[in-house]
N, C-alpha and C. Protein backbone atom coordinates (compact mmCIF):
# COMPACT_ATOMS: atom_id res chain seq x y z
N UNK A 1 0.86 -1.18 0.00
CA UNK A 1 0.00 0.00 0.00
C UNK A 1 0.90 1.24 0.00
N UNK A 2 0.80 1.97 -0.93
CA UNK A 2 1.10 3.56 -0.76
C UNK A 2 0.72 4.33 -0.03
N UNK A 3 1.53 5.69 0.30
CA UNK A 3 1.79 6.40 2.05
C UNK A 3 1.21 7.47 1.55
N UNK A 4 0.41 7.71 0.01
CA UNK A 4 -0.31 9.15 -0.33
C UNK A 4 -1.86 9.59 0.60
N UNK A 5 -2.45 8.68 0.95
CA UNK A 5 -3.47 8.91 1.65
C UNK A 5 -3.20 8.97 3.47
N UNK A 6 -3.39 10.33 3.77
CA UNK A 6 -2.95 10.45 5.73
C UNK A 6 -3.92 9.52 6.43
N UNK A 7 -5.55 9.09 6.38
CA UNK A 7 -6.09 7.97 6.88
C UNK A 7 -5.38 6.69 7.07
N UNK A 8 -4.36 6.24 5.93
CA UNK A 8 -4.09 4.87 6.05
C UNK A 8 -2.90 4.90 6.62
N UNK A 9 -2.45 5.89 7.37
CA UNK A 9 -1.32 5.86 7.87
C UNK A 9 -1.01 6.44 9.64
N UNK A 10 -0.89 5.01 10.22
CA UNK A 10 -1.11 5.24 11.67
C UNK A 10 0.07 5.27 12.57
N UNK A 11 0.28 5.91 13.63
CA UNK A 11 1.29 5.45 15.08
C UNK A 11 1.31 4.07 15.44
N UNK A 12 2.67 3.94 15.07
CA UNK A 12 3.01 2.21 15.17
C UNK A 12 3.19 1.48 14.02
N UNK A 13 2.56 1.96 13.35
CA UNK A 13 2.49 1.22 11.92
C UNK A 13 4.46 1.06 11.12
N UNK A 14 4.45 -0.15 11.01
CA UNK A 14 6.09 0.23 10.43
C UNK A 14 5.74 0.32 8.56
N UNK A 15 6.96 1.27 8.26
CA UNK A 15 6.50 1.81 7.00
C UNK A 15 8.30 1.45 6.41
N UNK A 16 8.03 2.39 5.13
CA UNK A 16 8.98 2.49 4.30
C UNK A 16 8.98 3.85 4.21
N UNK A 17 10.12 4.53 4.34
CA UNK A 17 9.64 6.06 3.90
C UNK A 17 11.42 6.63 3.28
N UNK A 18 11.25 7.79 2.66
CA UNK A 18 12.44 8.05 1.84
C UNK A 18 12.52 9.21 2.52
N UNK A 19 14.19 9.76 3.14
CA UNK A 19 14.13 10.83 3.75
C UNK A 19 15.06 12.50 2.80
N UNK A 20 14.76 13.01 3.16
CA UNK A 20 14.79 14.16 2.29
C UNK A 20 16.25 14.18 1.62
N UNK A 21 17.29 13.78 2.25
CA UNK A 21 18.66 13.80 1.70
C UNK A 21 18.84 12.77 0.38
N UNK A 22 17.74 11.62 0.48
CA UNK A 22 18.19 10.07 0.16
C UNK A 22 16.84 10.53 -1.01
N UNK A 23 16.45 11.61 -1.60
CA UNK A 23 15.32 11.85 -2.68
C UNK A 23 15.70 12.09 -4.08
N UNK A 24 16.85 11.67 -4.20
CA UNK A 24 17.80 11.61 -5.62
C UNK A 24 17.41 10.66 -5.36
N UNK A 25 18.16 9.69 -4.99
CA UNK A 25 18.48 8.11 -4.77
C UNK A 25 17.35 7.16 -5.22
N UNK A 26 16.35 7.82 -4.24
CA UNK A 26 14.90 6.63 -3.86
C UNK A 26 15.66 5.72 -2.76
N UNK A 27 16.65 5.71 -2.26
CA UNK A 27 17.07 4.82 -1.13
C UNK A 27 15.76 5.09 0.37
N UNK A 28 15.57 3.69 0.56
CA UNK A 28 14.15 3.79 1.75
C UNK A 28 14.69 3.55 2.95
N UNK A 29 14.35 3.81 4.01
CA UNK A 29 14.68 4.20 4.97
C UNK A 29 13.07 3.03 6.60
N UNK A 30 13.51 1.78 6.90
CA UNK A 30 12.38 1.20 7.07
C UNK A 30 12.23 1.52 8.88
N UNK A 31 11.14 1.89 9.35
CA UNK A 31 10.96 2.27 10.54
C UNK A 31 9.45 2.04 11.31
N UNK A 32 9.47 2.53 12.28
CA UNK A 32 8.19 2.86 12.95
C UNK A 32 7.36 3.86 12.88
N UNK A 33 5.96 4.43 12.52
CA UNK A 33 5.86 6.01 12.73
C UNK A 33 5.45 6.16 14.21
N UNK A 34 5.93 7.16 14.30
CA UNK A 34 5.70 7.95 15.60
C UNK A 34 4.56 8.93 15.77
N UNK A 35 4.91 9.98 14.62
CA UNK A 35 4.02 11.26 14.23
C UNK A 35 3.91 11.38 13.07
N UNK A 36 2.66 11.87 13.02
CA UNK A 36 2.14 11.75 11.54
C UNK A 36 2.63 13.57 11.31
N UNK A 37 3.11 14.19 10.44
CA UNK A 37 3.65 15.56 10.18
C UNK A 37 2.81 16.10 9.15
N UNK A 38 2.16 15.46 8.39
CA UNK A 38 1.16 16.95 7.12
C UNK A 38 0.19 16.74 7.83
N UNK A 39 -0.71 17.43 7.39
CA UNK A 39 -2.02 17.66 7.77
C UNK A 39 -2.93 17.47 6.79
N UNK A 40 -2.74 17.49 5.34
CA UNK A 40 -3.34 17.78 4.56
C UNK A 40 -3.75 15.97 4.20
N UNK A 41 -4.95 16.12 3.59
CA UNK A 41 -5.55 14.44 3.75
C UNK A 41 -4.72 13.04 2.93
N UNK A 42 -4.45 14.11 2.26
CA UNK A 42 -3.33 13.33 0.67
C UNK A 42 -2.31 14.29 0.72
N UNK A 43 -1.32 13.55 -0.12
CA UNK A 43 0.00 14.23 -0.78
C UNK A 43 0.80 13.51 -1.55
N UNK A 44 0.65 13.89 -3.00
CA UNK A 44 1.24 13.34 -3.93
C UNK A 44 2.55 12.58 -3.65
N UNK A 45 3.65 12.47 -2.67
CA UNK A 45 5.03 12.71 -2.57
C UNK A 45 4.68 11.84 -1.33
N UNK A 46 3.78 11.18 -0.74
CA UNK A 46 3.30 10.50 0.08
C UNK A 46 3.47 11.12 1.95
N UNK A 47 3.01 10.98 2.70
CA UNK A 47 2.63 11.62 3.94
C UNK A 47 3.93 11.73 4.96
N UNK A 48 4.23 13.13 5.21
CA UNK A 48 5.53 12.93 5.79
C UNK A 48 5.47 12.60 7.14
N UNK A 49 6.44 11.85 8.08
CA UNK A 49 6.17 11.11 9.33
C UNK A 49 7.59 11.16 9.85
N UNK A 50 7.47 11.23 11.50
CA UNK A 50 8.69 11.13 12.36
C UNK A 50 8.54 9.62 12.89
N UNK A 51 9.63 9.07 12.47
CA UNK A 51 9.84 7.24 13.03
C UNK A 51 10.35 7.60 14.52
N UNK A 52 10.07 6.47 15.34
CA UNK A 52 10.35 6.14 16.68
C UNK A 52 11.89 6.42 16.98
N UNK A 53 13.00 6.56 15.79
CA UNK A 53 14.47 7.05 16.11
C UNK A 53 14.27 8.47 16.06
N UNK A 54 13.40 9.18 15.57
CA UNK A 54 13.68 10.53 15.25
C UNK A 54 13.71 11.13 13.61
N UNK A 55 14.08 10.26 12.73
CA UNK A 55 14.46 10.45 11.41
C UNK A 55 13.24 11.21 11.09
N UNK A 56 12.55 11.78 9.62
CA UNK A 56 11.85 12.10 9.04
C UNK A 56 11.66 12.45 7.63
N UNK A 57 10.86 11.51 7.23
CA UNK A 57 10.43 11.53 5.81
C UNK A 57 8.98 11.57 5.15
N UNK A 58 9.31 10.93 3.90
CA UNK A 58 7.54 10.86 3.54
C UNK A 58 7.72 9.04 3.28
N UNK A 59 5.94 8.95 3.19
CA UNK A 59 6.00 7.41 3.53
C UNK A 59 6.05 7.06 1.69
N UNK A 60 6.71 5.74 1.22
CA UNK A 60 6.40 5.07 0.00
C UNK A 60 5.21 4.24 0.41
N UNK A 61 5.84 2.82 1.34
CA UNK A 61 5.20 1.66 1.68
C UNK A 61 4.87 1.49 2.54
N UNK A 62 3.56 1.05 2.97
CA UNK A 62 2.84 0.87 4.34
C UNK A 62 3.17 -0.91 4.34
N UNK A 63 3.73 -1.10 5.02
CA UNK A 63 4.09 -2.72 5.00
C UNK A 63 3.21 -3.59 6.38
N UNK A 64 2.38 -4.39 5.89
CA UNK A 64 1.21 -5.04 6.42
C UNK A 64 1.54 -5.68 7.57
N UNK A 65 0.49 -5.41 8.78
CA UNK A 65 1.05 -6.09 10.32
C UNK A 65 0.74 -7.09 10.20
N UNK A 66 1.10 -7.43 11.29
CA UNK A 66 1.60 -9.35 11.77
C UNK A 66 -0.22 -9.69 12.22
């Protein structure tokens, strides 16, 4: 699942997300979210989020719980 819609994307949920340095690349970055950071319901560039280390990006992949 893709990280463009802010509904499908929750606290706890571990994701895939690409962080702003690594946006040449596409190199992903796999974590926990912590905080959800846009506000806005969608975003093309997928929903930006603070993981449980601190890092921050936008999400690609919502990767399915156990």
């Amino acid at each position: 699942m893709n990280g463009t819609n802010r509904a499908a994307v929750k606290p706890g949920q571990q994701v895939d997300i690409v962080l702003k340095q690594d946006q040449r690349t596409g190199k992903l970055t796999r974590g926990i979210v912590k905080d959800l950071l846009t506000n806005s319901g969608t975003h093309p560039h997928g929903i930006k989020v603070r993981l449980t280390d601190g890092q921050v990006g936008r999400v690609k992949h919502i990767l399915p719980g156990e």
